[in-house]
N, C-alpha and C. Protein backbone atom coordinates (compact mmCIF):
# COMPACT_ATOMS: atom_id res chain seq x y z
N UNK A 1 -7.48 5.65 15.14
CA UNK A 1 -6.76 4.43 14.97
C UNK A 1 -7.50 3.50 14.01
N UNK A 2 -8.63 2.94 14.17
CA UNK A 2 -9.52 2.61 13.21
C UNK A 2 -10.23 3.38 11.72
N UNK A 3 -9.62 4.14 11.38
CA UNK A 3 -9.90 4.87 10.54
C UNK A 3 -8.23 5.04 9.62
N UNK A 4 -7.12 5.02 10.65
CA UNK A 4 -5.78 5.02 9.80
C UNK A 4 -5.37 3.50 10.06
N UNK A 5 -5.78 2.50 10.44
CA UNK A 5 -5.65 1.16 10.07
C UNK A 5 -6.66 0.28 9.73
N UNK A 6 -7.54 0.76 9.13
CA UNK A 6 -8.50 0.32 9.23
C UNK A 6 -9.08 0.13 7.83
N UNK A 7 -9.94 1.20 8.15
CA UNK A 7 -10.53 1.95 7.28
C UNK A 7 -10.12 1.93 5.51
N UNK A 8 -8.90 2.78 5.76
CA UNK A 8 -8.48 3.75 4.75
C UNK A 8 -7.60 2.84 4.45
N UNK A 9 -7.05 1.94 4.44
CA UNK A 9 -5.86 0.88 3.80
C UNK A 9 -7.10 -0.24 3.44
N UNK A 10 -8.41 -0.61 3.54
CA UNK A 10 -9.06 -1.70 2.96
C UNK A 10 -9.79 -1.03 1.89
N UNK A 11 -9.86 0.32 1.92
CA UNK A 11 -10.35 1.25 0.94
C UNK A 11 -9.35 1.31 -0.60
N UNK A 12 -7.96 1.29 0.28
CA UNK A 12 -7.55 1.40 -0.76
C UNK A 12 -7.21 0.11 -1.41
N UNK A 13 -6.59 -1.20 -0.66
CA UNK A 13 -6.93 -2.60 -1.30
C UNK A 13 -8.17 -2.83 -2.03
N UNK A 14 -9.36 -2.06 -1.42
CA UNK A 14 -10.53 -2.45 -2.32
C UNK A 14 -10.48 -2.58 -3.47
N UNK A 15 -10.03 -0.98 -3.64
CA UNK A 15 -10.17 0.07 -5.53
C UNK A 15 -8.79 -0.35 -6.17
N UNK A 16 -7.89 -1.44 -5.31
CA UNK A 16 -6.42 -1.62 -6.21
C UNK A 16 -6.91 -2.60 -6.84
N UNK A 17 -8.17 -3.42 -6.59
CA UNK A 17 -8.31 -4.69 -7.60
C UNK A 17 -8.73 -3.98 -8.82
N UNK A 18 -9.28 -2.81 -9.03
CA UNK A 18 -9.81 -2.62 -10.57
C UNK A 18 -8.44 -2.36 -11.32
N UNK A 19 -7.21 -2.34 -10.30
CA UNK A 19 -6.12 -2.17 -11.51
C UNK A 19 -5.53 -3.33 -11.62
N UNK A 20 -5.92 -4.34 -11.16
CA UNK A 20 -5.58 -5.59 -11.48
C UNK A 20 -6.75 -6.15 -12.36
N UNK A 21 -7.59 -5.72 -12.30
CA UNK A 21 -8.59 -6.26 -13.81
C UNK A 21 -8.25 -5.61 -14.46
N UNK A 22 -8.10 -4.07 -14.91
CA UNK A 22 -7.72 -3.68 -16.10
C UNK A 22 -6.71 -4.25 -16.46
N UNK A 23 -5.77 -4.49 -16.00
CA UNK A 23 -4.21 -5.37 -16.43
C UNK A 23 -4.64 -6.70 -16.74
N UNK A 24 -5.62 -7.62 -16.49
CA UNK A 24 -5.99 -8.79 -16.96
C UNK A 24 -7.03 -8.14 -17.90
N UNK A 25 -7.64 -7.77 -18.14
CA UNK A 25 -8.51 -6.95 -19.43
C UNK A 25 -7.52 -6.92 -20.82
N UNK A 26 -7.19 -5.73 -20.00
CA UNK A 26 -5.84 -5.66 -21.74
C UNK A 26 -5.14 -7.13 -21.99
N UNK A 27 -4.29 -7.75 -21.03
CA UNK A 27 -3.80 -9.00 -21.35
C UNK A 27 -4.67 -9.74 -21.84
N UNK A 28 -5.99 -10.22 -21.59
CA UNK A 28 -6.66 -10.88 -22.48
C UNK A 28 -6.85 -10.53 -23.78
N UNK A 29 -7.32 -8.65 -23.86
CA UNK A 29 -7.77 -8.79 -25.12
C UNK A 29 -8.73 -8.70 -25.74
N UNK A 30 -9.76 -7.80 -25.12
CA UNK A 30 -10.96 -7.75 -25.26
C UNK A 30 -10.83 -7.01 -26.43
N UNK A 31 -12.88 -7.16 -26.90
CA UNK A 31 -13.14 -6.58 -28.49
C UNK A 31 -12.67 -5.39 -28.62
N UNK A 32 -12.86 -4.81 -27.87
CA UNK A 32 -12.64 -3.31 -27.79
C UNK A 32 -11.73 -2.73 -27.27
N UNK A 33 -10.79 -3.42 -27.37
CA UNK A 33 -9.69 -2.73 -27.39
C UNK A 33 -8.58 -3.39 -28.72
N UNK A 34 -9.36 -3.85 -29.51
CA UNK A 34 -8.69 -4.02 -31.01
C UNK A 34 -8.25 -2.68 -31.89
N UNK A 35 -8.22 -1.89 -31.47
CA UNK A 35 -7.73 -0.14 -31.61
C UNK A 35 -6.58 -0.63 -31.56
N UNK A 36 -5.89 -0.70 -30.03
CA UNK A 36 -4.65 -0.77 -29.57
C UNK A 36 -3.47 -2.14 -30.40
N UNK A 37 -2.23 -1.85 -30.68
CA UNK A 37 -1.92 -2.83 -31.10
C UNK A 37 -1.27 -3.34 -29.80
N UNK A 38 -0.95 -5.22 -29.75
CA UNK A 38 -0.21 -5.83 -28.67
C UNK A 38 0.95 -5.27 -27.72
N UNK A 39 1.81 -4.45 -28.59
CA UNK A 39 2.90 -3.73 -27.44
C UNK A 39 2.21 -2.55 -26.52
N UNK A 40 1.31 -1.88 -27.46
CA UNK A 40 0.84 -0.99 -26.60
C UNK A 40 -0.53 -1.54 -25.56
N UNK A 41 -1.55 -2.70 -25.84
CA UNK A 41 -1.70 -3.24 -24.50
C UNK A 41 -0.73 -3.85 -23.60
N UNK A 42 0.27 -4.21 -23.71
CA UNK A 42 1.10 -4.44 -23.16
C UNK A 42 1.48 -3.61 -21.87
N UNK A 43 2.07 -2.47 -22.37
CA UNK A 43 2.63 -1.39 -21.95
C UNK A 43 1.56 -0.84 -20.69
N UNK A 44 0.26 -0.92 -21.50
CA UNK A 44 -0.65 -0.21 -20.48
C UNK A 44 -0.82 -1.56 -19.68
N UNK A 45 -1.23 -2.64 -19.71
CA UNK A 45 -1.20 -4.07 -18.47
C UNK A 45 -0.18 -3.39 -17.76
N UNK A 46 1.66 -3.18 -18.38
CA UNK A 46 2.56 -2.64 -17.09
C UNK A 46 2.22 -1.64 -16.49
N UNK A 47 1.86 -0.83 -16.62
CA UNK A 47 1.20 0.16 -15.79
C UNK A 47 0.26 0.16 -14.99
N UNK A 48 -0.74 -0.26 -15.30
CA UNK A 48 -1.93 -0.95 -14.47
C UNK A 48 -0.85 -1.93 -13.12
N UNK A 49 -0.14 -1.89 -13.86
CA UNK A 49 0.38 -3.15 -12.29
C UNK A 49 1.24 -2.19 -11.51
N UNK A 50 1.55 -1.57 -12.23
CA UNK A 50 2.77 -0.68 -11.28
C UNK A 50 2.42 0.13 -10.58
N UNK A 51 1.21 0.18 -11.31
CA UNK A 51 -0.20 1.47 -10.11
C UNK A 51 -0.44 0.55 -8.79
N UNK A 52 -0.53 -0.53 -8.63
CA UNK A 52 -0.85 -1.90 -8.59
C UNK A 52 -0.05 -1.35 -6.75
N UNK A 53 1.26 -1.92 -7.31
CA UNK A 53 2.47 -1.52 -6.38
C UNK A 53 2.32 -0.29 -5.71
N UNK A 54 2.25 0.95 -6.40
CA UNK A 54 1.82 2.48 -5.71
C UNK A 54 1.16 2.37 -4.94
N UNK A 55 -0.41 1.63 -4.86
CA UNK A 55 -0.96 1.80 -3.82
C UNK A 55 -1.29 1.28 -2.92
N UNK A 56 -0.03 -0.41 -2.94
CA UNK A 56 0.21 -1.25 -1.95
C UNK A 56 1.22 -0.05 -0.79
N UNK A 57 2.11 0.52 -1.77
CA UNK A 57 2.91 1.54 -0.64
C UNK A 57 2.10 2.50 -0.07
N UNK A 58 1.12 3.12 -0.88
CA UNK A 58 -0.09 3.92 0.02
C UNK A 58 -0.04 3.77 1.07
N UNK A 59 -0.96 2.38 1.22
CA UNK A 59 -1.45 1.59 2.26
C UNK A 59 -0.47 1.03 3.66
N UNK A 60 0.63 0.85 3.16
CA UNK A 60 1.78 0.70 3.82
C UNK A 60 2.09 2.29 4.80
N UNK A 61 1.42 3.29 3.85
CA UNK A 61 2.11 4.59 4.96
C UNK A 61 1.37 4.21 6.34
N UNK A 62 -0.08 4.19 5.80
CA UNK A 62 -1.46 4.06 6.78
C UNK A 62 -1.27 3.18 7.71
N UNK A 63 -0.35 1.74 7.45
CA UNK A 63 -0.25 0.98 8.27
C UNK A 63 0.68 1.22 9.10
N UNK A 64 1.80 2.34 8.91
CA UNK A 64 2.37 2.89 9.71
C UNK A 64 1.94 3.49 10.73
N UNK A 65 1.01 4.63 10.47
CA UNK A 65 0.42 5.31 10.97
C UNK A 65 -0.30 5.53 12.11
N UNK A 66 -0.95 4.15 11.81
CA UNK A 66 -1.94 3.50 12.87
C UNK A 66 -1.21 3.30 14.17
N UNK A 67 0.06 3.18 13.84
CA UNK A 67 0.72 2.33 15.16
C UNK A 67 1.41 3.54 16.44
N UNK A 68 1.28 4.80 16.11
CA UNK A 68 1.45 5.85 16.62
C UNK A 68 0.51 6.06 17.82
N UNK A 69 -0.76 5.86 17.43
CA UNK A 69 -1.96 5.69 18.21
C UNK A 69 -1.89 4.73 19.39
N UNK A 70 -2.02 3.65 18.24
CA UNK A 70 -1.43 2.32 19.25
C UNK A 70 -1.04 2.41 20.34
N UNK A 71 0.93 2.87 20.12
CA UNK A 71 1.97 2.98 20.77
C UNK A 71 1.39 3.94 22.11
N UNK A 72 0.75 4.84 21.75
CA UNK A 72 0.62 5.93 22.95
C UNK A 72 -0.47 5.10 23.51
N UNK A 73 -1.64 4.27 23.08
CA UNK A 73 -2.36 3.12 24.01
C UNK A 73 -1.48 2.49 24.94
N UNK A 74 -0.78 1.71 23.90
CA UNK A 74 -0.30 0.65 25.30
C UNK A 74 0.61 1.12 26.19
N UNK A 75 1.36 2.32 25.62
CA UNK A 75 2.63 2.93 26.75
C UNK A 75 2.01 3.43 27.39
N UNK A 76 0.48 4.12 27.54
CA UNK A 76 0.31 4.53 29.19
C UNK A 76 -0.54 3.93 29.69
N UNK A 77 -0.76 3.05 29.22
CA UNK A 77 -1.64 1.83 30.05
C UNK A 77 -0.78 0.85 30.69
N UNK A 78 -1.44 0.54 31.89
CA UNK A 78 -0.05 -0.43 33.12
C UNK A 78 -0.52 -1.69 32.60
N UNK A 79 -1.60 -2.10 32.09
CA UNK A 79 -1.81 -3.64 31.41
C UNK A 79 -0.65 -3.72 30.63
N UNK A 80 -0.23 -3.77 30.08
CA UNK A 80 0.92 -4.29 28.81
C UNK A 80 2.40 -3.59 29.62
N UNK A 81 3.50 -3.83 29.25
CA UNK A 81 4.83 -3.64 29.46
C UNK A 81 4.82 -2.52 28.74
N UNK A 82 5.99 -1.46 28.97
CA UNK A 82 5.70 0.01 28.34
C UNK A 82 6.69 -0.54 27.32
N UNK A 83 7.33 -0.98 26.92
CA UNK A 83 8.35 -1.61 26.27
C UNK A 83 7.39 -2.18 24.87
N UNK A 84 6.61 -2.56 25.18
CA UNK A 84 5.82 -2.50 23.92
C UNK A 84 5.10 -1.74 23.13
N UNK A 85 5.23 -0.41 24.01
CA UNK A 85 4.84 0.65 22.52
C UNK A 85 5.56 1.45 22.60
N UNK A 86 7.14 1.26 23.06
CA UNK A 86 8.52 1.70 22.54
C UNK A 86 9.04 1.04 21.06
N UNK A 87 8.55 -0.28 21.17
CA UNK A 87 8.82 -0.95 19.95
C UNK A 87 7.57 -0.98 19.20
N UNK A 88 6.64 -0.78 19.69
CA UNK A 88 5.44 -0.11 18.06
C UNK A 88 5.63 1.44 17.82
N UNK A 89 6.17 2.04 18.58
CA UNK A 89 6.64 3.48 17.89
C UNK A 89 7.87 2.88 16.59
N UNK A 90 8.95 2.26 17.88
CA UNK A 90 9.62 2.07 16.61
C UNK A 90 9.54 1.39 15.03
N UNK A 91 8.16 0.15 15.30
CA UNK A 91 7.73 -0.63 13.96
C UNK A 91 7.14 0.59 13.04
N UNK A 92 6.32 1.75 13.55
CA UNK A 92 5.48 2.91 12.63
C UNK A 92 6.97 3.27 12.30
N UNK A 93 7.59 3.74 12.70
CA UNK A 93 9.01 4.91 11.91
C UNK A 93 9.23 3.54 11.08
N UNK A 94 10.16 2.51 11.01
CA UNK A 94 10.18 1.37 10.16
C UNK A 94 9.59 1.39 8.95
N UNK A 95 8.51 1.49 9.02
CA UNK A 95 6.87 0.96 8.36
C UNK A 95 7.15 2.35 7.26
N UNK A 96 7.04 3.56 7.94
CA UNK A 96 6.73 5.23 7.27
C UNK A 96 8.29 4.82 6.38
N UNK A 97 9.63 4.68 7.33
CA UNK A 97 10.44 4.85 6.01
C UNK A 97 10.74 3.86 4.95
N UNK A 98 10.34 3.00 5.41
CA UNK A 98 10.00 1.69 4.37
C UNK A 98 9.13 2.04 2.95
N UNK A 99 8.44 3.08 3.47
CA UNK A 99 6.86 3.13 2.49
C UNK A 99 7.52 4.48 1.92
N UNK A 100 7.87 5.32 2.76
CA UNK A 100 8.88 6.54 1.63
C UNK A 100 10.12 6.57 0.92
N UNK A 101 10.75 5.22 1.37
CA UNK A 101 11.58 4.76 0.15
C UNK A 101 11.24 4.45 -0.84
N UNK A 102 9.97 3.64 -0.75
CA UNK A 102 9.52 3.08 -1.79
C UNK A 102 8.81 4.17 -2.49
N UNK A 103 8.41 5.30 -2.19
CA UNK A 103 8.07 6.69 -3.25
C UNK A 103 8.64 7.24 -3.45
N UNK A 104 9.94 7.59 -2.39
CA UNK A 104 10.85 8.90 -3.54
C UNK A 104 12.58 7.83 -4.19
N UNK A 105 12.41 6.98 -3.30
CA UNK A 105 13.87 5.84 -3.74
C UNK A 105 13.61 4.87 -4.39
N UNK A 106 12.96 4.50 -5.48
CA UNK A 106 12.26 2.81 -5.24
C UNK A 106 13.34 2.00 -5.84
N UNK A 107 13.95 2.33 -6.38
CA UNK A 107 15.23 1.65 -6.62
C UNK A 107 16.12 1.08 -5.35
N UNK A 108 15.74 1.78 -4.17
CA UNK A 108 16.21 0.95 -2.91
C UNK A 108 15.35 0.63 -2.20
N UNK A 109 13.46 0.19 -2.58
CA UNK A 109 12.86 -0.22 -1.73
C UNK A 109 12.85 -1.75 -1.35
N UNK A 110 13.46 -2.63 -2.36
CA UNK A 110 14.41 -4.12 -2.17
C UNK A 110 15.11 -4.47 -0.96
C-alpha cells in the first residue's frame, strides 16, 4: 500500500518536474540551443508538457491502485463501517478507468 501510493506516484511527480524545466528551457531560449529555430523549440516545449500530462496519468493509475489494499483494510476490520471500502473499491475502479481513458481514449479523458 505504501509503495503503490506512496512511493511510486512521488517518484514519479519527482522526475515530471525535469519535463517541466526542459519546457521552460526551450521557451526561454538558452545559448545552446540556438541550433534549433523558434517553431521547432516550440514544438519540443509542447512535448515536454504533454509528457508532462502522461505521467500525471501514470500516477493516477498508482493512485488507483493503492485503494484496493485499502479497501480490503477497512472492509475487514469492525473499526470503520464495511461500507467504506465498498466505496474505496469503487473510487480505485473510478480512478483505474479514469487513468485508462486518459491512455488509450484521451480525447474522452475531459
Amino acid at each position: 500500500m505504501v509503495i503503490l501510493g506512496g512511493l511510486m506516484p512521488a517518484t514519479i511527480d519527482f522526475l515530471n518536474v525535469l519535463n517541466d524545466a526542459a519546457a521552460l528551457m526551450l521557451v526561454r531560449g538558452a545559448d545552446f540551443l540556438s541550433v534549433f529555430e523558434k517553431p521547432q523549440r516550440d514544438a519540443l516545449a509542447m512535448l515536454f508538457l504533454r509528457l508532462h500530462q502522461h505521467e500525471v496519468v501514470a500516477a493516477e493509475i498508482l493512485w488507483g491502485l493503492w485503494l484496493f489494499p485499502l479497501a480490503i483494510l477497512v472492509y475487514r476490520s469492525r473499526f470503520l463501517p464495511r461500507f467504506l471500502g465498498v466505496w474505496l473499491i469503487i473510487n480505485g475502479l473510478a480512478y483505474l478507468t479514469m487513468s485508462f481513458a486518459g491512455l488509450l481514449l484521451p480525447q474522452y479523458e475531459g
